[in-house]
PDB file of N, CA and C in Angstrom:
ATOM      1  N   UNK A   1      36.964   8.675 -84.119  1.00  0.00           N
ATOM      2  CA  UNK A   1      35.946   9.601 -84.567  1.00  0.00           C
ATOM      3  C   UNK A   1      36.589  10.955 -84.863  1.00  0.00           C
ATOM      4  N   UNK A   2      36.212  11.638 -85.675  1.00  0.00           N
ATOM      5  CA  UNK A   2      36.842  12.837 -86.355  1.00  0.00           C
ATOM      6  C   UNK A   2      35.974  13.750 -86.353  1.00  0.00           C
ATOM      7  N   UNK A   3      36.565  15.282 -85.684  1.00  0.00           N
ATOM      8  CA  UNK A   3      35.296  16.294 -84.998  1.00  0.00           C
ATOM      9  C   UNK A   3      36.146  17.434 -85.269  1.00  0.00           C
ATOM     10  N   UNK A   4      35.427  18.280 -84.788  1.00  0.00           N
ATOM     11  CA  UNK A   4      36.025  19.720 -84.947  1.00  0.00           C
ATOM     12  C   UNK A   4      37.234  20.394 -84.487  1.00  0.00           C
ATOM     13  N   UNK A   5      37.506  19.912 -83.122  1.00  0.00           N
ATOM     14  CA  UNK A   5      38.755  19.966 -83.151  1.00  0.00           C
ATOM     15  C   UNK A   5      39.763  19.267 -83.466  1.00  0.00           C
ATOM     16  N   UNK A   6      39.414  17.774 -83.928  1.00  0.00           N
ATOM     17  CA  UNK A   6      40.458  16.925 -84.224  1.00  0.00           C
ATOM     18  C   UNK A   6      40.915  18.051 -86.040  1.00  0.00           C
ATOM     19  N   UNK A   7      40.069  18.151 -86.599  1.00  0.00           N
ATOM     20  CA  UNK A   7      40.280  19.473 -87.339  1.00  0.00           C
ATOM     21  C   UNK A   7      41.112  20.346 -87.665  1.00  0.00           C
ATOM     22  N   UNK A   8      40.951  21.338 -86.685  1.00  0.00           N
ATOM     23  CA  UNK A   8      41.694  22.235 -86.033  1.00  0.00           C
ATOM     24  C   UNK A   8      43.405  21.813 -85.357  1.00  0.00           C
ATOM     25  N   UNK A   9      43.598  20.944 -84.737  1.00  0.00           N
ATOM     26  CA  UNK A   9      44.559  20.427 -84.339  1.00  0.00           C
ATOM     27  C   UNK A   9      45.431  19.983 -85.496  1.00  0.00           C
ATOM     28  N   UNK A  10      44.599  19.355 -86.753  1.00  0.00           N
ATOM     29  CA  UNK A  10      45.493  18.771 -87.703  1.00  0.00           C
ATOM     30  C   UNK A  10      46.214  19.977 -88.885  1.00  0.00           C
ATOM     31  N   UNK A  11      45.465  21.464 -88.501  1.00  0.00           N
ATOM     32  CA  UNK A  11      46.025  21.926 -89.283  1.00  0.00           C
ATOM     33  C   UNK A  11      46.834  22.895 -88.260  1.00  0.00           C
ATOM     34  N   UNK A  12      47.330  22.725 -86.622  1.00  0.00           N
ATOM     35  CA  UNK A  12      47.995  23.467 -86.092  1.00  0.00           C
ATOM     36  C   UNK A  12      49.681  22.467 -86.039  1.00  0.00           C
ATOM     37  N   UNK A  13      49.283  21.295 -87.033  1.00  0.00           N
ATOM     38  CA  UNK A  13      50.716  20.366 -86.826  1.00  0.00           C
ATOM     39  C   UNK A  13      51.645  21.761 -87.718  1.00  0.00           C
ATOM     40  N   UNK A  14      52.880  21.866 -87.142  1.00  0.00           N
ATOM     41  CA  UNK A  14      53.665  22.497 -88.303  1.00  0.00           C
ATOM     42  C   UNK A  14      53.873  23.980 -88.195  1.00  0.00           C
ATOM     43  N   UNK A  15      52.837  24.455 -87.301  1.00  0.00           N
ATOM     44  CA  UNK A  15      52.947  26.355 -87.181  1.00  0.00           C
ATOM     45  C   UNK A  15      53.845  26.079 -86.007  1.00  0.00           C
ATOM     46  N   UNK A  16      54.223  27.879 -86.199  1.00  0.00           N
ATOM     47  CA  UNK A  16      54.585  28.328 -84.675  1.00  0.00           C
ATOM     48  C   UNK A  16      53.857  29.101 -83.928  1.00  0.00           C
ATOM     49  N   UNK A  17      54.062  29.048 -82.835  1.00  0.00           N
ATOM     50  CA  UNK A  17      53.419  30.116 -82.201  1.00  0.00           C
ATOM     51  C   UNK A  17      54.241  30.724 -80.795  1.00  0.00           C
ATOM     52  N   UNK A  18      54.713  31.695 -81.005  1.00  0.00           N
ATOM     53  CA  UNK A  18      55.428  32.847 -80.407  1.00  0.00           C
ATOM     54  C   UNK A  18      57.007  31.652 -80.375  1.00  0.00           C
ATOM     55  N   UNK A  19      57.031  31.580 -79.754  1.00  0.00           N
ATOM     56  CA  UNK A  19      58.945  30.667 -80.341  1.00  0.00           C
ATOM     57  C   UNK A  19      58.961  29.036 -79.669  1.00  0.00           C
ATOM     58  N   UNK A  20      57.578  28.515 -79.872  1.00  0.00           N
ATOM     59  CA  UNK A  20      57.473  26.728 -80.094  1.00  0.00           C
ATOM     60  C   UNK A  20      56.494  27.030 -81.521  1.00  0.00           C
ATOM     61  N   UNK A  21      57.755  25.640 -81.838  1.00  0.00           N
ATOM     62  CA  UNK A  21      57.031  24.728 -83.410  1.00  0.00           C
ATOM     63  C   UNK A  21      56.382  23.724 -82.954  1.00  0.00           C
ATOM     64  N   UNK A  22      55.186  24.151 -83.257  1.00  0.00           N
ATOM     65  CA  UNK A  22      54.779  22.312 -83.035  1.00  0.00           C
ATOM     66  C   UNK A  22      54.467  21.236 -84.225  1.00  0.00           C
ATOM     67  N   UNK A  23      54.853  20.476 -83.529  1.00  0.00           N
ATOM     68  CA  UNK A  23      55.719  19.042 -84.498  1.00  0.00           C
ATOM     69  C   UNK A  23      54.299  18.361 -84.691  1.00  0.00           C
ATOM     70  N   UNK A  24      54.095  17.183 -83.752  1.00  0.00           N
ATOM     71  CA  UNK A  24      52.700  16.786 -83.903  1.00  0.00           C
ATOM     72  C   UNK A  24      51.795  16.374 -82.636  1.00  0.00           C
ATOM     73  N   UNK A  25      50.755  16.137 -82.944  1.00  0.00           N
ATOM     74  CA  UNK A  25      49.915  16.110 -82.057  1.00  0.00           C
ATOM     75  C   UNK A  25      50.041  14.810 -80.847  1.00  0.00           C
ATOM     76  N   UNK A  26      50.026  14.942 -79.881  1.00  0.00           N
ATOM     77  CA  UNK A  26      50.017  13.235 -79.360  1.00  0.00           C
ATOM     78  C   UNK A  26      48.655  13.008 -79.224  1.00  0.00           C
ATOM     79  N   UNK A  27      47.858  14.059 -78.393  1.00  0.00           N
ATOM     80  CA  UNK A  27      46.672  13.416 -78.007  1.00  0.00           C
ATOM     81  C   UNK A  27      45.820  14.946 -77.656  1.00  0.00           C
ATOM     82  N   UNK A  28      44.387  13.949 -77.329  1.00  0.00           N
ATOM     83  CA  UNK A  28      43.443  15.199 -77.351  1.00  0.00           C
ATOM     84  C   UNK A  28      41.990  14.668 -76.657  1.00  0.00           C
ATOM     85  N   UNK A  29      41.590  15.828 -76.153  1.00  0.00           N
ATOM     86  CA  UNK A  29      40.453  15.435 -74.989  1.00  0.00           C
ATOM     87  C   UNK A  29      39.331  16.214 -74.973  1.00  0.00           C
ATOM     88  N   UNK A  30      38.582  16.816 -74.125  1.00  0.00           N
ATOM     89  CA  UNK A  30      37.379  17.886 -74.222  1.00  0.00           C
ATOM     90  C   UNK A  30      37.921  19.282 -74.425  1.00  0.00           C
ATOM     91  N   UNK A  31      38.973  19.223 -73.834  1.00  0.00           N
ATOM     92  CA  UNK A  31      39.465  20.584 -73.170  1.00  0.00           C
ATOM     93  C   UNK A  31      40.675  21.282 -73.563  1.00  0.00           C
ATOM     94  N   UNK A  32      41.540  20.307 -74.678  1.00  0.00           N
ATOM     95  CA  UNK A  32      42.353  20.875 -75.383  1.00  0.00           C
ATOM     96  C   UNK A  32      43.497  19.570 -75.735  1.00  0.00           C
ATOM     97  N   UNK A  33      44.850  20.151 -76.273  1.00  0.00           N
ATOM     98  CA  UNK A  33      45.044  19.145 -77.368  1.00  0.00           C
ATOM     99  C   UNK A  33      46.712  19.065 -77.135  1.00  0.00           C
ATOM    100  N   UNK A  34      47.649  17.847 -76.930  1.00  0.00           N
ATOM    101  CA  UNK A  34      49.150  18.317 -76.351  1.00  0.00           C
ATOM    102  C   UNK A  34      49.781  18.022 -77.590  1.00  0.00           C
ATOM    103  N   UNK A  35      50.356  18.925 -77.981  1.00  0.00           N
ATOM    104  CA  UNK A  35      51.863  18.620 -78.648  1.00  0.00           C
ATOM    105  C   UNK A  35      53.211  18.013 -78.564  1.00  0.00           C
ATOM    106  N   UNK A  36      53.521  17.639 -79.155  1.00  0.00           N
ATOM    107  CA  UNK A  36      55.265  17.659 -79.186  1.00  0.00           C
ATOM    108  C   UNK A  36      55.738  19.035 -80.040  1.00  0.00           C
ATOM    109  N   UNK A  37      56.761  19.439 -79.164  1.00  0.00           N
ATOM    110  CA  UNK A  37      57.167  20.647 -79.164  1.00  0.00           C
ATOM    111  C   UNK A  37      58.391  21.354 -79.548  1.00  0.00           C
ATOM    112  N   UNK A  38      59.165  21.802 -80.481  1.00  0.00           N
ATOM    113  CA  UNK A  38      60.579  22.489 -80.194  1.00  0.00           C
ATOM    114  C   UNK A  38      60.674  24.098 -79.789  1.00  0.00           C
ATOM    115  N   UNK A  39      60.843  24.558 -78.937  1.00  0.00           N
ATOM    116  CA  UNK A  39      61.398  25.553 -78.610  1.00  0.00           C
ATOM    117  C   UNK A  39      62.644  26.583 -79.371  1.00  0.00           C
ATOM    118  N   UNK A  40      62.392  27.097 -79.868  1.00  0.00           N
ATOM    119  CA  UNK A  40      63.444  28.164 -81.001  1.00  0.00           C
ATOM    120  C   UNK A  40      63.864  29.523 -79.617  1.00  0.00           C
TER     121      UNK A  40
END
């Protein structure tokens, strides 16, 4: 099923934010959403 944050998550594949890239999503729940991660 595809919702608002599944959304949101698909367009946070690829940014950074403060010095992790995140790569892609693994999974996601009520309460928030885990990445795979590189560290710069």
């Amino acid at each position: 099923m595809l919702n608002n944050n599944s959304l949101l998550y698909g367009l946070l594949e690829g940014q950074q934010i403060g010095s992790y890239h995140l790569q892609t999503l693994l999974g996601e729940g009520g309460f928030g959403g885990v990445f795979r991660v590189n560290r710069k």
